[in-house]
Protein backbone atom coordinates (compact mmCIF):
# COMPACT_ATOMS: atom_id res chain seq x y z
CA UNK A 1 102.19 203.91 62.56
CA UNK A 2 103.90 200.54 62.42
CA UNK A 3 107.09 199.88 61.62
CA UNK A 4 108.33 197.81 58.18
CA UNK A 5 108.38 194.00 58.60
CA UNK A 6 112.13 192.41 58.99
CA UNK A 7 113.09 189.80 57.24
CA UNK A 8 113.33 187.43 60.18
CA UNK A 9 116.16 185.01 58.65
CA UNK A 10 119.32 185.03 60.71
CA UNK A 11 121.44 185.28 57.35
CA UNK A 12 120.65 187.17 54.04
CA UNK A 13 121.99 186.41 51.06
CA UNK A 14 122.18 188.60 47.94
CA UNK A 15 124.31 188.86 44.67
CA UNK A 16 124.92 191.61 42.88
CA UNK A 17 127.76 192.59 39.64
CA UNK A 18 129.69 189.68 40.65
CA UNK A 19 129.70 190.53 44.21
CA UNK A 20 127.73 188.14 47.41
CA UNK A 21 126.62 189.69 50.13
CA UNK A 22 126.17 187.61 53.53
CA UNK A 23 124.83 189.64 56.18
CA UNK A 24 124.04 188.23 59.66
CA UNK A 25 120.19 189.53 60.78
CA UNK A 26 120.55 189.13 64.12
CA UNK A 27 120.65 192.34 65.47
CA UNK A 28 118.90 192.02 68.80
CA UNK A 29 121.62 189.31 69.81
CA UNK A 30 124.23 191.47 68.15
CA UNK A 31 124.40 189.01 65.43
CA UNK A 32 126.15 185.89 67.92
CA UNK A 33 125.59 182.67 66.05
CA UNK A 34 123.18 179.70 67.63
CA UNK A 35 122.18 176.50 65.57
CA UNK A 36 119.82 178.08 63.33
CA UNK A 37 122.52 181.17 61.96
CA UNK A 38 125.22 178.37 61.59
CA UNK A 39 122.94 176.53 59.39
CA UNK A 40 121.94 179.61 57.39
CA UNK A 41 125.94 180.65 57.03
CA UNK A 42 126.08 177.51 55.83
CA UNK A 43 123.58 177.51 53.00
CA UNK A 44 124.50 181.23 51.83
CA UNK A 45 127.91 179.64 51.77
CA UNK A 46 127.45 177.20 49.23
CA UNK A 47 124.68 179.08 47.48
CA UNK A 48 128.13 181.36 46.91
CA UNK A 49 130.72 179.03 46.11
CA UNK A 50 127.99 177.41 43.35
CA UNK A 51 127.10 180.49 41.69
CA UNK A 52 130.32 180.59 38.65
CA UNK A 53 129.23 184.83 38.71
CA UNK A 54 130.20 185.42 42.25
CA UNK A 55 133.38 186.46 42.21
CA UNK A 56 134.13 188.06 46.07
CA UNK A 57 131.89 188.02 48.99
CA UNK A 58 131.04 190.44 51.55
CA UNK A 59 130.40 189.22 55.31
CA UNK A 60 128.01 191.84 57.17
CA UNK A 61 125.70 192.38 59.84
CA UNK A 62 122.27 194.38 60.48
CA UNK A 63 122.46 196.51 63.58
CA UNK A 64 124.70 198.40 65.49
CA UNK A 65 127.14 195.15 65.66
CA UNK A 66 128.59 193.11 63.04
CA UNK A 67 128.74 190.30 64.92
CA UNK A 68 131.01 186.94 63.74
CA UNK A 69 131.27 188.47 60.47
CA UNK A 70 134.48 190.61 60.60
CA UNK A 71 135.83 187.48 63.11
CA UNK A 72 135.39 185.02 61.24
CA UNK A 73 136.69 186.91 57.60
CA UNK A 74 139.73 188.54 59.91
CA UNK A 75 140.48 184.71 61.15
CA UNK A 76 140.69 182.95 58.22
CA UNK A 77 142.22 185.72 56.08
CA UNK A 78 145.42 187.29 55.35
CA UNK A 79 146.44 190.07 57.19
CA UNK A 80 145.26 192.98 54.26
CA UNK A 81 141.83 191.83 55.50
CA UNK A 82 141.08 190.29 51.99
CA UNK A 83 141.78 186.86 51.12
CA UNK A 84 140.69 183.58 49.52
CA UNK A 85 140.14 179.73 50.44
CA UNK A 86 137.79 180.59 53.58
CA UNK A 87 136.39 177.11 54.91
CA UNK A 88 133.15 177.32 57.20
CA UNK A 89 132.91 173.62 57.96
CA UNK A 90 134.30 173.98 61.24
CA UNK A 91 130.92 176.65 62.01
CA UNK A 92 128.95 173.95 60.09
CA UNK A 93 129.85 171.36 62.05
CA UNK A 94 130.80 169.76 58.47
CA UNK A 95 134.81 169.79 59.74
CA UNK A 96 137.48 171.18 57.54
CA UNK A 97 137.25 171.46 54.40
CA UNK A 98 134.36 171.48 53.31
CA UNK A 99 132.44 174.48 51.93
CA UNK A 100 134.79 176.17 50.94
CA UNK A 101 134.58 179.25 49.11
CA UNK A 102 137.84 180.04 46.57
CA UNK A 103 137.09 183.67 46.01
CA UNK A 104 138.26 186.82 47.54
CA UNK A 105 135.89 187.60 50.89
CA UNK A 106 136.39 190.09 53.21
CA UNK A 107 134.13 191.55 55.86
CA UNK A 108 132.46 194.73 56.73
């Protein structure tokens, strides 16, 4: 018996009630970020801060480590974990500023 296709794109975007979901699919490099995931943070990104519905976003990961996602949310965020005005241009290589998302995001 095989197993169930993965979706092999490094990030996976999904909305849902208001909410985005960005979840790194990495899971055989515990979710570390090369050119390719940056890129594909990057578009999820601004797929999020364009959508007027979204109003928080969820960083995740697939696997048995979250990878960059908690890192980068904990980083950038206020110290309850939640927090608002996360900027990924510096993983974009876009520099600050740009991309930036002015919703609540947090990571899990």
């Amino acid at each position: 018996m095989t197993e169930p296709a993965r979706d092999v794109s490094p990030v996976l975007f999904e909305t849902a009630d208001g909410v985005a979901t960005i979840t790194f699919n990495r899971p055989e490099s515990m979710n570390s970020l090369d050119v390719a995931t940056k890129v594909a943070l990057l578009d999820a990104v601004r797929r999020a801060a364009d959508d007027a519905a979204v109003r928080c976003v969820v960083l995740t990961g697939t696997g048995t480590a979250c990878g960059p996602s908690v890192c980068a949310a904990n980083t950038s965020l206020s110290g309850s974990g939640v927090g608002t005005g996360v900027s990924v241009g510096s993983l974009a290589g876009d520099g600050p500023g740009h991309n930036r998302l002015d919703v609540p995001v947090t990571g899990s």
